[in-house]
N, C-alpha and C. Protein backbone atom coordinates (compact mmCIF):
# COMPACT_ATOMS: atom_id res chain seq x y z
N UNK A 1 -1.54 18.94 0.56
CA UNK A 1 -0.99 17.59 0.61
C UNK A 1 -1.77 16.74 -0.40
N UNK A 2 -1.12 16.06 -1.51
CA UNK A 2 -1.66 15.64 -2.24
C UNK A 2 -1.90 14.01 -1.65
N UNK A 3 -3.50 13.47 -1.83
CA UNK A 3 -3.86 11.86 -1.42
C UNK A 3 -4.42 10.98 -2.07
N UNK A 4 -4.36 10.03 -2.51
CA UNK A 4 -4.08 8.82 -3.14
C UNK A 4 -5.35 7.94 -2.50
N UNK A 5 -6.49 7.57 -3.75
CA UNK A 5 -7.40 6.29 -3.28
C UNK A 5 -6.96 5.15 -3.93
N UNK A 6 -6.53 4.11 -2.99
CA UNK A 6 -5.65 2.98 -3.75
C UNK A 6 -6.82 2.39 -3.73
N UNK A 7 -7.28 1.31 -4.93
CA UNK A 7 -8.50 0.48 -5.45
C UNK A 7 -8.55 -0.72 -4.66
N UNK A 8 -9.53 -1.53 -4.19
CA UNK A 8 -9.56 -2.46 -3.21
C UNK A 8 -8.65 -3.70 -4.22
N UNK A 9 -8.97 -3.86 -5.27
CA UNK A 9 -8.08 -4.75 -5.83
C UNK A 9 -6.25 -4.52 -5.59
N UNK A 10 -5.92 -3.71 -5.43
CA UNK A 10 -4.46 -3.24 -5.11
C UNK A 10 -4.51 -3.19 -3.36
N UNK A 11 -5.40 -3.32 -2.79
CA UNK A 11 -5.61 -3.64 -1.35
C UNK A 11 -4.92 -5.10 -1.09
N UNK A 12 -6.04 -5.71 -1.77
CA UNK A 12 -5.72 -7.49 -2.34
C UNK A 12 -4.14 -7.67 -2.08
N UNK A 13 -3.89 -7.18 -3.51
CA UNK A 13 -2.41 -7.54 -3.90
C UNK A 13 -1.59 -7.26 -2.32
N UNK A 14 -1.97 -6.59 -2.11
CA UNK A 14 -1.40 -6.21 -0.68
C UNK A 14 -1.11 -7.01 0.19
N UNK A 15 -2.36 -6.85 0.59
CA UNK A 15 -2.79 -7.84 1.79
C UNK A 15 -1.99 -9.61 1.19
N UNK A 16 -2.15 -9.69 -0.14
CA UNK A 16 -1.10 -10.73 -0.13
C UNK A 16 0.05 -11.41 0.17
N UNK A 17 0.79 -10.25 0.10
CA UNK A 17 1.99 -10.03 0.24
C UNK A 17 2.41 -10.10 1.37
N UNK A 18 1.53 -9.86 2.44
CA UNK A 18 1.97 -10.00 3.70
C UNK A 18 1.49 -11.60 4.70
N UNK A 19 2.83 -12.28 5.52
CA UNK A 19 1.96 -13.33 5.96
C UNK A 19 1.30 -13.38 7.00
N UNK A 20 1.03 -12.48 7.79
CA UNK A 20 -0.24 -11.96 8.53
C UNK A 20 0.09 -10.23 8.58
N UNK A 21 -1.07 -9.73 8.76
CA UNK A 21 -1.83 -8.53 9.35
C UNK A 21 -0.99 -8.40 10.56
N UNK A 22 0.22 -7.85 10.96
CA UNK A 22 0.65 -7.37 12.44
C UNK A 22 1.61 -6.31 11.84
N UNK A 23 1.62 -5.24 12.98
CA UNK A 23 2.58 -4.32 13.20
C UNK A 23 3.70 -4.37 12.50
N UNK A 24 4.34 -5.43 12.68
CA UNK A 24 5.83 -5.87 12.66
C UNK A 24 5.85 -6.36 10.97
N UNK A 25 4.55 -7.29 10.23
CA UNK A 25 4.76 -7.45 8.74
C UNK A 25 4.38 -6.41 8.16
N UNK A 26 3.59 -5.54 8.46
CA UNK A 26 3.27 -4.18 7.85
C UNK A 26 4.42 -3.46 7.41
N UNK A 27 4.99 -2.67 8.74
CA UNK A 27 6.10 -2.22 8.71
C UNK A 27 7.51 -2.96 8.00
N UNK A 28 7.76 -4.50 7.75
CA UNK A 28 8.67 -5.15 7.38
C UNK A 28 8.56 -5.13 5.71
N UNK A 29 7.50 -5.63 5.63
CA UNK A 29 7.12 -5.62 4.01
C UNK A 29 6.39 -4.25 3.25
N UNK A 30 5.40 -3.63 3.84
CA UNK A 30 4.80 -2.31 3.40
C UNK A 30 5.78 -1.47 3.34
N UNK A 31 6.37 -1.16 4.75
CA UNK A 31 6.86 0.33 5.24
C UNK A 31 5.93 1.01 5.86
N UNK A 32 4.39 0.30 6.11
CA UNK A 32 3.45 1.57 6.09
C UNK A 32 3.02 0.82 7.88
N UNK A 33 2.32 1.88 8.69
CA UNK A 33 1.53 1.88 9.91
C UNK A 33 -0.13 0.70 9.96
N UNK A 34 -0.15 0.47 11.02
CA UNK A 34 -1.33 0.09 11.06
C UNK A 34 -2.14 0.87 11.22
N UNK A 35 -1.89 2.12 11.42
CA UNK A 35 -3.01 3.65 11.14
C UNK A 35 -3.30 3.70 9.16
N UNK A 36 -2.35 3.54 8.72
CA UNK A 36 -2.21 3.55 6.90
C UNK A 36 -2.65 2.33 6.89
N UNK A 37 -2.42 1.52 7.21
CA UNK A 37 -2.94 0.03 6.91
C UNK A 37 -5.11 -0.10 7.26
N UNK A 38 -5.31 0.56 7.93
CA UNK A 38 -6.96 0.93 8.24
C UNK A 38 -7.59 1.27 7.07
N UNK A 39 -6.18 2.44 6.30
CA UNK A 39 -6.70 3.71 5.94
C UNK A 39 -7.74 2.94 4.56
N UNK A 40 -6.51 1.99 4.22
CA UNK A 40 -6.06 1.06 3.20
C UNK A 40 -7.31 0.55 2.86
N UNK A 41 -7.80 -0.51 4.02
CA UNK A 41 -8.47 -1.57 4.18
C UNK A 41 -9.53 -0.95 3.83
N UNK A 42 -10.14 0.24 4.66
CA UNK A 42 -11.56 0.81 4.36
C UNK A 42 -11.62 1.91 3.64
N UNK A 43 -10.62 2.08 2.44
CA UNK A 43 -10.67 2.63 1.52
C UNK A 43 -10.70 4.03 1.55
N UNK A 44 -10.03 4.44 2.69
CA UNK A 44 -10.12 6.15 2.87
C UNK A 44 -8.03 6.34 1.90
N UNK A 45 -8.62 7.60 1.52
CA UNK A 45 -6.79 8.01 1.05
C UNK A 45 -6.00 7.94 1.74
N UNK A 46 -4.65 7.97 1.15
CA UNK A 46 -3.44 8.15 2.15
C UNK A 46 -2.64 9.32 0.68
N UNK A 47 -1.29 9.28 1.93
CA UNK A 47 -1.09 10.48 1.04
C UNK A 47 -0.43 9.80 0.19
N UNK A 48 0.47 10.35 -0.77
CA UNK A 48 0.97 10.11 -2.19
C UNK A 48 2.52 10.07 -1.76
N UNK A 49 2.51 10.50 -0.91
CA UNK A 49 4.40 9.83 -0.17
C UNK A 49 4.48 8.63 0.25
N UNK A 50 3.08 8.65 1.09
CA UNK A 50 3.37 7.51 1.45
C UNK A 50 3.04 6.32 0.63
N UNK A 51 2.17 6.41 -0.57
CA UNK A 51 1.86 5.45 -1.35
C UNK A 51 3.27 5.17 -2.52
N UNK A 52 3.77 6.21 -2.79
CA UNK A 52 5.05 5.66 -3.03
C UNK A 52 6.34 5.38 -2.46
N UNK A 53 6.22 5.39 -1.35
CA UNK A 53 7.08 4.80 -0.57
C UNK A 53 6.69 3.28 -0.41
N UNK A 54 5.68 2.81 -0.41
CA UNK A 54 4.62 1.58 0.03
C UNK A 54 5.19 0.41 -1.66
N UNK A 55 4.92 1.45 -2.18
CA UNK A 55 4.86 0.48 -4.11
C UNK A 55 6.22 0.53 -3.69
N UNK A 56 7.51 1.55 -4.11
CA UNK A 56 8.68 0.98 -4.19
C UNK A 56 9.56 0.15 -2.70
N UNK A 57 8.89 0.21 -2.02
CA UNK A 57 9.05 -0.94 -0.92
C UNK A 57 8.58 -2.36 -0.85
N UNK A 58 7.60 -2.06 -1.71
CA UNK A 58 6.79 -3.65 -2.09
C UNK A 58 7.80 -4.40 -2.87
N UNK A 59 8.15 -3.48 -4.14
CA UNK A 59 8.86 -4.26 -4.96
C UNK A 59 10.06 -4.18 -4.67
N UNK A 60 10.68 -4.09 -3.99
CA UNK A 60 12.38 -4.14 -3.50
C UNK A 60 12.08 -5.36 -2.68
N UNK A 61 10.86 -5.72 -1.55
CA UNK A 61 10.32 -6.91 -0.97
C UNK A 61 10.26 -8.10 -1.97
N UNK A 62 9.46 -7.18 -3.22
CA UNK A 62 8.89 -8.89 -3.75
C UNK A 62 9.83 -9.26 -4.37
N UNK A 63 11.26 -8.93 -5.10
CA UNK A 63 11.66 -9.36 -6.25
C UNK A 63 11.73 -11.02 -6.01
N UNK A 64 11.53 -11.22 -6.97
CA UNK A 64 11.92 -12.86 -6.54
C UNK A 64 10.67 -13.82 -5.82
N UNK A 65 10.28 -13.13 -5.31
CA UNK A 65 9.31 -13.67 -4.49
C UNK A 65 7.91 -14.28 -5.10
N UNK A 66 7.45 -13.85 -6.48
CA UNK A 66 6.41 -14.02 -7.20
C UNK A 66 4.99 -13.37 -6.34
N UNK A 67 5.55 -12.11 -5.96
CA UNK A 67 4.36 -11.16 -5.68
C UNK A 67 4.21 -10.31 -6.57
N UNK A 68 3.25 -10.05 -6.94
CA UNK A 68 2.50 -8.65 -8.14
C UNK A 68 2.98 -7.11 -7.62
N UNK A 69 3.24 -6.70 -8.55
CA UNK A 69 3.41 -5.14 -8.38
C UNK A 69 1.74 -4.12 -8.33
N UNK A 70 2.44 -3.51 -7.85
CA UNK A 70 1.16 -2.00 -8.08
C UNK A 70 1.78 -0.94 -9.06
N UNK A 71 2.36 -1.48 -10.04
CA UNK A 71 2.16 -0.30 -10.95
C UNK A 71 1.42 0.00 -11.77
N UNK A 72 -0.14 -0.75 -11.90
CA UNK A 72 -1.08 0.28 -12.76
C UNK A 72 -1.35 1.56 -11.24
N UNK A 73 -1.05 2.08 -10.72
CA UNK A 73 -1.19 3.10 -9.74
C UNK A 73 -2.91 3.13 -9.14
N UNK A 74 -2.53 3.93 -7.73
CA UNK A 74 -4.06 4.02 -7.69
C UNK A 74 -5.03 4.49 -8.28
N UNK A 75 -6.26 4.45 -7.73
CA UNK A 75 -7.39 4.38 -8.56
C UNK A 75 -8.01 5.63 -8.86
N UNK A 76 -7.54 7.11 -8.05
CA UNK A 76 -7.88 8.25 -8.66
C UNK A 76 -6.42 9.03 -7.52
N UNK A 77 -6.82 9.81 -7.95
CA UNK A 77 -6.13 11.00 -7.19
C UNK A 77 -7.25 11.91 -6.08
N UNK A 78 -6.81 12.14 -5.25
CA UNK A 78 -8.28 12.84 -4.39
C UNK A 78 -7.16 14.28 -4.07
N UNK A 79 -8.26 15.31 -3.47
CA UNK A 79 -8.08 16.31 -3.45
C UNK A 79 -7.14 16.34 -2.53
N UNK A 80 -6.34 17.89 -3.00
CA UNK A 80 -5.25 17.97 -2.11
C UNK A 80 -6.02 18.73 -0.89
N UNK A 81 -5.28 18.15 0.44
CA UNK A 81 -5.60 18.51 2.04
C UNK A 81 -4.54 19.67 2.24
């Protein structure tokens, strides 16, 4: 399983995007869990499905909205599990 360390600055952008931290904006605007949302915060990987599921969900969210994209991608690639 290939996993993805997204950079705390692309955390940011994140965490922007949403207008609070709950279940319900995670899932509304991310797509992603508050288990992935931990993973996020304290900088452990997630996998690479789910990180592109997360980016092209962001931006189908933000258009319009004047939120930043994540397409310089994350910040390395980590070993496959």
């Amino acid at each position: 399983m290939n996993m993805v360390l997204v950079n705390q600055e692309q955390v940011l952008a994140l965490r922007n995007a949403l207008p609070a931290v709950t279940k319900v904006w995670l899932q509304e605007v991310l797509g992603v869990s508050e288990t992935t949302w931990r993973s996020l915060r304290d900088g452990r990987p997630i996998r690479q499905s789910t990180y592109d599921r997360l980016v092209a969900k962001l931006e189908r969210t933000s258009r319009g909205s004047g939120v930043g994209s994540l397409r310089g991608g994350p910040s390395g690639n980590g070993a496959s599990r």
